[in-house]
C-alpha atoms as a PDB file:
ATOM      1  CA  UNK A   1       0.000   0.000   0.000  1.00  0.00           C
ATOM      2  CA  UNK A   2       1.665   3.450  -1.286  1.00  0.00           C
ATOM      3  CA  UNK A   3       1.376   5.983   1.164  1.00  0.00           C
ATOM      4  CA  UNK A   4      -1.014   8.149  -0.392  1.00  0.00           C
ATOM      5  CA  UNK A   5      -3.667   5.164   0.011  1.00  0.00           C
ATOM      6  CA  UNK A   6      -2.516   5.113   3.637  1.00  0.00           C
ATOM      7  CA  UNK A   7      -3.048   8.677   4.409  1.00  0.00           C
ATOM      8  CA  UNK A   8      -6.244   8.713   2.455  1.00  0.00           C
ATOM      9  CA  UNK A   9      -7.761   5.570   4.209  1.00  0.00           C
ATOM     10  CA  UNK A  10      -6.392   7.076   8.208  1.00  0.00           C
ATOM     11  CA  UNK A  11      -8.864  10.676   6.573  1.00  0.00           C
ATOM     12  CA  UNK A  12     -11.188   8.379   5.973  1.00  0.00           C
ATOM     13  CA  UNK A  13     -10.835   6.705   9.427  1.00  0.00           C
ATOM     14  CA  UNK A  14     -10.145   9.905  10.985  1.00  0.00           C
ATOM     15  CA  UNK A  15     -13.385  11.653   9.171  1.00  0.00           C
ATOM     16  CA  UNK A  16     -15.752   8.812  10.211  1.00  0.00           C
ATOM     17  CA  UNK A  17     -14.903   9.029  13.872  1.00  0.00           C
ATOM     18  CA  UNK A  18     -15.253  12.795  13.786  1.00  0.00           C
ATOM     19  CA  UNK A  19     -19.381  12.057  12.322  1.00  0.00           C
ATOM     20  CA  UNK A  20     -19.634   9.775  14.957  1.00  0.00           C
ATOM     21  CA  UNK A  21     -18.709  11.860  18.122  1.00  0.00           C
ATOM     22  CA  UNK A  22     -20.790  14.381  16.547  1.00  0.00           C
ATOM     23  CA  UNK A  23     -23.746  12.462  16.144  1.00  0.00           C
ATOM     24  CA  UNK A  24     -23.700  11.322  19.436  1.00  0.00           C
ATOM     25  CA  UNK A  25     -23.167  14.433  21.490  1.00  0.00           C
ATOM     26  CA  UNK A  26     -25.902  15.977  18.703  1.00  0.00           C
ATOM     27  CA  UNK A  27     -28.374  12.776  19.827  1.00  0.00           C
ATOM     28  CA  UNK A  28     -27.442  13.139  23.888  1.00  0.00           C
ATOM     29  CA  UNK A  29     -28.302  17.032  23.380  1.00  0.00           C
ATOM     30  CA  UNK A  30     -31.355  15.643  21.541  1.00  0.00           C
ATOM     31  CA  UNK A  31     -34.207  13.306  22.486  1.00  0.00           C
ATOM     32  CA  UNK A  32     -35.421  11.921  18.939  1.00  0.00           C
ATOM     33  CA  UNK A  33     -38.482  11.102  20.931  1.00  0.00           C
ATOM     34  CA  UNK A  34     -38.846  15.016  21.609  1.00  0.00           C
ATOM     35  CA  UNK A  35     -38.289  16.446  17.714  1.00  0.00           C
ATOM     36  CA  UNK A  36     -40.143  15.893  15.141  1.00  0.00           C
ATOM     37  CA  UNK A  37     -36.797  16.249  12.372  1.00  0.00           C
ATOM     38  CA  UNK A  38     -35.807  12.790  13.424  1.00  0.00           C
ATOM     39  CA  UNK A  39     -36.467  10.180  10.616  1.00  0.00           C
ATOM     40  CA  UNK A  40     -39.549   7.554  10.744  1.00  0.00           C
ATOM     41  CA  UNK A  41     -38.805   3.707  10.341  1.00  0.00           C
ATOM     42  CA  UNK A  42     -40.487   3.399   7.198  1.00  0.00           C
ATOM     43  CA  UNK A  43     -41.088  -0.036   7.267  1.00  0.00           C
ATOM     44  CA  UNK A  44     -42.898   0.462  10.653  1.00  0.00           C
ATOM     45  CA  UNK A  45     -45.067   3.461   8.646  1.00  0.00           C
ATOM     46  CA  UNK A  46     -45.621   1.007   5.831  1.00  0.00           C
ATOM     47  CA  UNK A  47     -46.902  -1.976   7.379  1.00  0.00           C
ATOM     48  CA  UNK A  48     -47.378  -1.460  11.478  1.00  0.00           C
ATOM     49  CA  UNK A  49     -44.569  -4.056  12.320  1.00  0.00           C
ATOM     50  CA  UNK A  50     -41.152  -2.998  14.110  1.00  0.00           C
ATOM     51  CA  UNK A  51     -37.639  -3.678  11.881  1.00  0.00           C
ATOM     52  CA  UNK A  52     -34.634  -4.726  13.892  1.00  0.00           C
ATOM     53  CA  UNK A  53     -33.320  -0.797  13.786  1.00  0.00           C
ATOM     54  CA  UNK A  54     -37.093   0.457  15.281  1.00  0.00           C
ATOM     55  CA  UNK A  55     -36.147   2.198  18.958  1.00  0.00           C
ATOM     56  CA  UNK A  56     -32.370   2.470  18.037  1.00  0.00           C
ATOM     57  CA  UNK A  57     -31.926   6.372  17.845  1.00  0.00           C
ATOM     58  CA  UNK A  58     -34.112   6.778  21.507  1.00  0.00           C
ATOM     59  CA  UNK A  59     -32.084   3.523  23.052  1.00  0.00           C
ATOM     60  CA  UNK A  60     -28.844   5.428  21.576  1.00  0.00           C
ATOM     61  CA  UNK A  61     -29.953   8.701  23.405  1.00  0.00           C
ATOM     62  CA  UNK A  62     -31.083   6.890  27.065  1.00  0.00           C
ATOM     63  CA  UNK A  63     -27.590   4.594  26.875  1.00  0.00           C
ATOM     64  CA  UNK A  64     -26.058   8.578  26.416  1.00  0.00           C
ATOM     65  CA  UNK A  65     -27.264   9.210  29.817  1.00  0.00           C
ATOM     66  CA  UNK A  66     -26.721   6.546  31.492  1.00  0.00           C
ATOM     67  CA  UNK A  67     -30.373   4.763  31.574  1.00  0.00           C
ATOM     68  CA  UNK A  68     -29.665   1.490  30.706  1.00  0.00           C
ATOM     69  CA  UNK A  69     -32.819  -0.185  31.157  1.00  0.00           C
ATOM     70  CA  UNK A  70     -34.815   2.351  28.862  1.00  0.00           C
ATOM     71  CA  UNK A  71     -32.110   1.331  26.764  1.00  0.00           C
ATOM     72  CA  UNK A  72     -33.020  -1.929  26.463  1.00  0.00           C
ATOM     73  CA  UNK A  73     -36.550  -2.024  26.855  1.00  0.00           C
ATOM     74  CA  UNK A  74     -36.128   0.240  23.474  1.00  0.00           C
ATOM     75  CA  UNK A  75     -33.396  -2.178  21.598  1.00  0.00           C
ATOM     76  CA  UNK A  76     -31.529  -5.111  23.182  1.00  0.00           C
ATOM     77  CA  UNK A  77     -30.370  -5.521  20.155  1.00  0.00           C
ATOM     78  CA  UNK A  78     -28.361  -2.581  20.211  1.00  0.00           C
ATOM     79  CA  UNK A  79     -26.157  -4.215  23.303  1.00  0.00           C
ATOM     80  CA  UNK A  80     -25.121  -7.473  20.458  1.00  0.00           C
ATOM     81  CA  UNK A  81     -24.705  -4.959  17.806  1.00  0.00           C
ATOM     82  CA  UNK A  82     -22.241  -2.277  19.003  1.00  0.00           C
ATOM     83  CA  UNK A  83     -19.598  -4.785  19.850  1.00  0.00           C
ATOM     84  CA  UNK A  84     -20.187  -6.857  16.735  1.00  0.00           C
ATOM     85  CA  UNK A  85     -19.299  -4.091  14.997  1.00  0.00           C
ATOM     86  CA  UNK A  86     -16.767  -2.202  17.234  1.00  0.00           C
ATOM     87  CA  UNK A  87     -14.768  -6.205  16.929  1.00  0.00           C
ATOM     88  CA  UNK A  88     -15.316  -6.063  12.650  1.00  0.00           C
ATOM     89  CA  UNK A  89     -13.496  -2.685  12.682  1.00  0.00           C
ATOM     90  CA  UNK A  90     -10.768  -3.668  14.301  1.00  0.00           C
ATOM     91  CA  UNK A  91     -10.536  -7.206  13.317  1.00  0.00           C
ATOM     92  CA  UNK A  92     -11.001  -8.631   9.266  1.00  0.00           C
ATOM     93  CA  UNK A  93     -10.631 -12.341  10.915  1.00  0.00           C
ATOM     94  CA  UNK A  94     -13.917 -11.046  12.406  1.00  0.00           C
ATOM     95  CA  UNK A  95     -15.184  -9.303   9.951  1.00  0.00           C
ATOM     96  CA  UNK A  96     -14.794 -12.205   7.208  1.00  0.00           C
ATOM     97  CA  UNK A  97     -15.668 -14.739   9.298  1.00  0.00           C
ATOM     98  CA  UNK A  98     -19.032 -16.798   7.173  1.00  0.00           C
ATOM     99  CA  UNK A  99     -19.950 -18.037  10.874  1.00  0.00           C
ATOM    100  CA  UNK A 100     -19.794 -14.788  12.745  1.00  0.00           C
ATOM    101  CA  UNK A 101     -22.048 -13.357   9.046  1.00  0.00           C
ATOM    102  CA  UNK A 102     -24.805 -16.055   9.091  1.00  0.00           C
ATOM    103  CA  UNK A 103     -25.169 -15.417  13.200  1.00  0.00           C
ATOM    104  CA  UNK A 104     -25.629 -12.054  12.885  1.00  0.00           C
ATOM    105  CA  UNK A 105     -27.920 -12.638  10.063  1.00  0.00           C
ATOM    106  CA  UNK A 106     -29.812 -15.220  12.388  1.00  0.00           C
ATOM    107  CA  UNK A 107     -30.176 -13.305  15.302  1.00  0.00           C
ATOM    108  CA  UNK A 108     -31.601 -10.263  13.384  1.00  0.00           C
ATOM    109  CA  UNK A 109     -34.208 -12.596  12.029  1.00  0.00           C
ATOM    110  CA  UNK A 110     -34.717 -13.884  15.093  1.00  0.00           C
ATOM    111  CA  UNK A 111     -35.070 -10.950  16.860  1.00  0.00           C
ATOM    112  CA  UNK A 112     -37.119  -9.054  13.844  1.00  0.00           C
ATOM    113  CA  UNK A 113     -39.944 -11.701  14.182  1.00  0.00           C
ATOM    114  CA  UNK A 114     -39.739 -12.178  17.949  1.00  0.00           C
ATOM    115  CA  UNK A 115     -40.285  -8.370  18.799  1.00  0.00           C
ATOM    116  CA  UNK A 116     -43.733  -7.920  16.558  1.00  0.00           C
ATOM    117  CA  UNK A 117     -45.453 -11.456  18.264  1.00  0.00           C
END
C-alpha cells in the first residue's frame, strides 16, 4: 500500500470518527423522541410491524445518559450490535468470518420476528 492510500484511508478513518462523536453528542443534546426532524422507520409506517433498527436512535440517546434499562426495553439488540461491529473494525478475521455473518444474520431474524409477536 503506497502511502497516499494510507493517508487517504487514516482521513477516511479519521473523518468517520469525527461524524460519529458528533452524532452522538448531537443525539445526547437531543431526544429523537422530543423532535419531530428525526427520521420515521419506514417499514414500521408502511406496514405497522417494528424492523430490527425500530427504537435504536431513543435507546442510543437513554444509553447517552446513562439509563440502561430504557435502553433496552427500546433495543436489546443494540447491546449485540455495538460490539459486533466495534470487533469487525478492528478485526477482518472477524469481519470475514461466514460463521460470525450467518449469526448475525440469524439473530436479526430472530429478533425481527420475535419483537412484533
Amino acid at each position: 500500500m503506497s502511502d497516499r492510500d494510507r493517508l487517504r484511508r487514516n482521513l477516511l478513518a479519521a473523518m468517520a470518527v469525527v461524524a460519529c462523536v458528533a452524532g452522538l453528542v448531537f443525539l445526547y443534546f437531543n431526544n429523537p423522541q422530543d423532535l419531530s426532524g428525526f427520521p420515521r422507520c419506514p417499514f414500521y409506517a408502511l406496514t405497522g410491524y417494528k424492523c430490527p433498527g425500530c427504537g435504536t436512535l431513543r435507546a442510543i440517546h437513554a444509553a447517552l445518559h446513562l439509563r440502561f434499562s430504557d435502553a433496552l426495553r427500546l433495543n436489546p439488540i443494540l447491546f449485540v450490535a455495538v460490539p459486533a461491529m466495534i470487533a469487525m473494525l478492528f478485526s477482518r478475521k472477524f469481519a470475514n468470518n461466514v460463521i460470525v455473518g450467518w449469526t448475525i444474520l440469524a439473530v436479526t431474524l430472530i429478533y425481527w420476528v420475535a419483537r412484533n409477536i
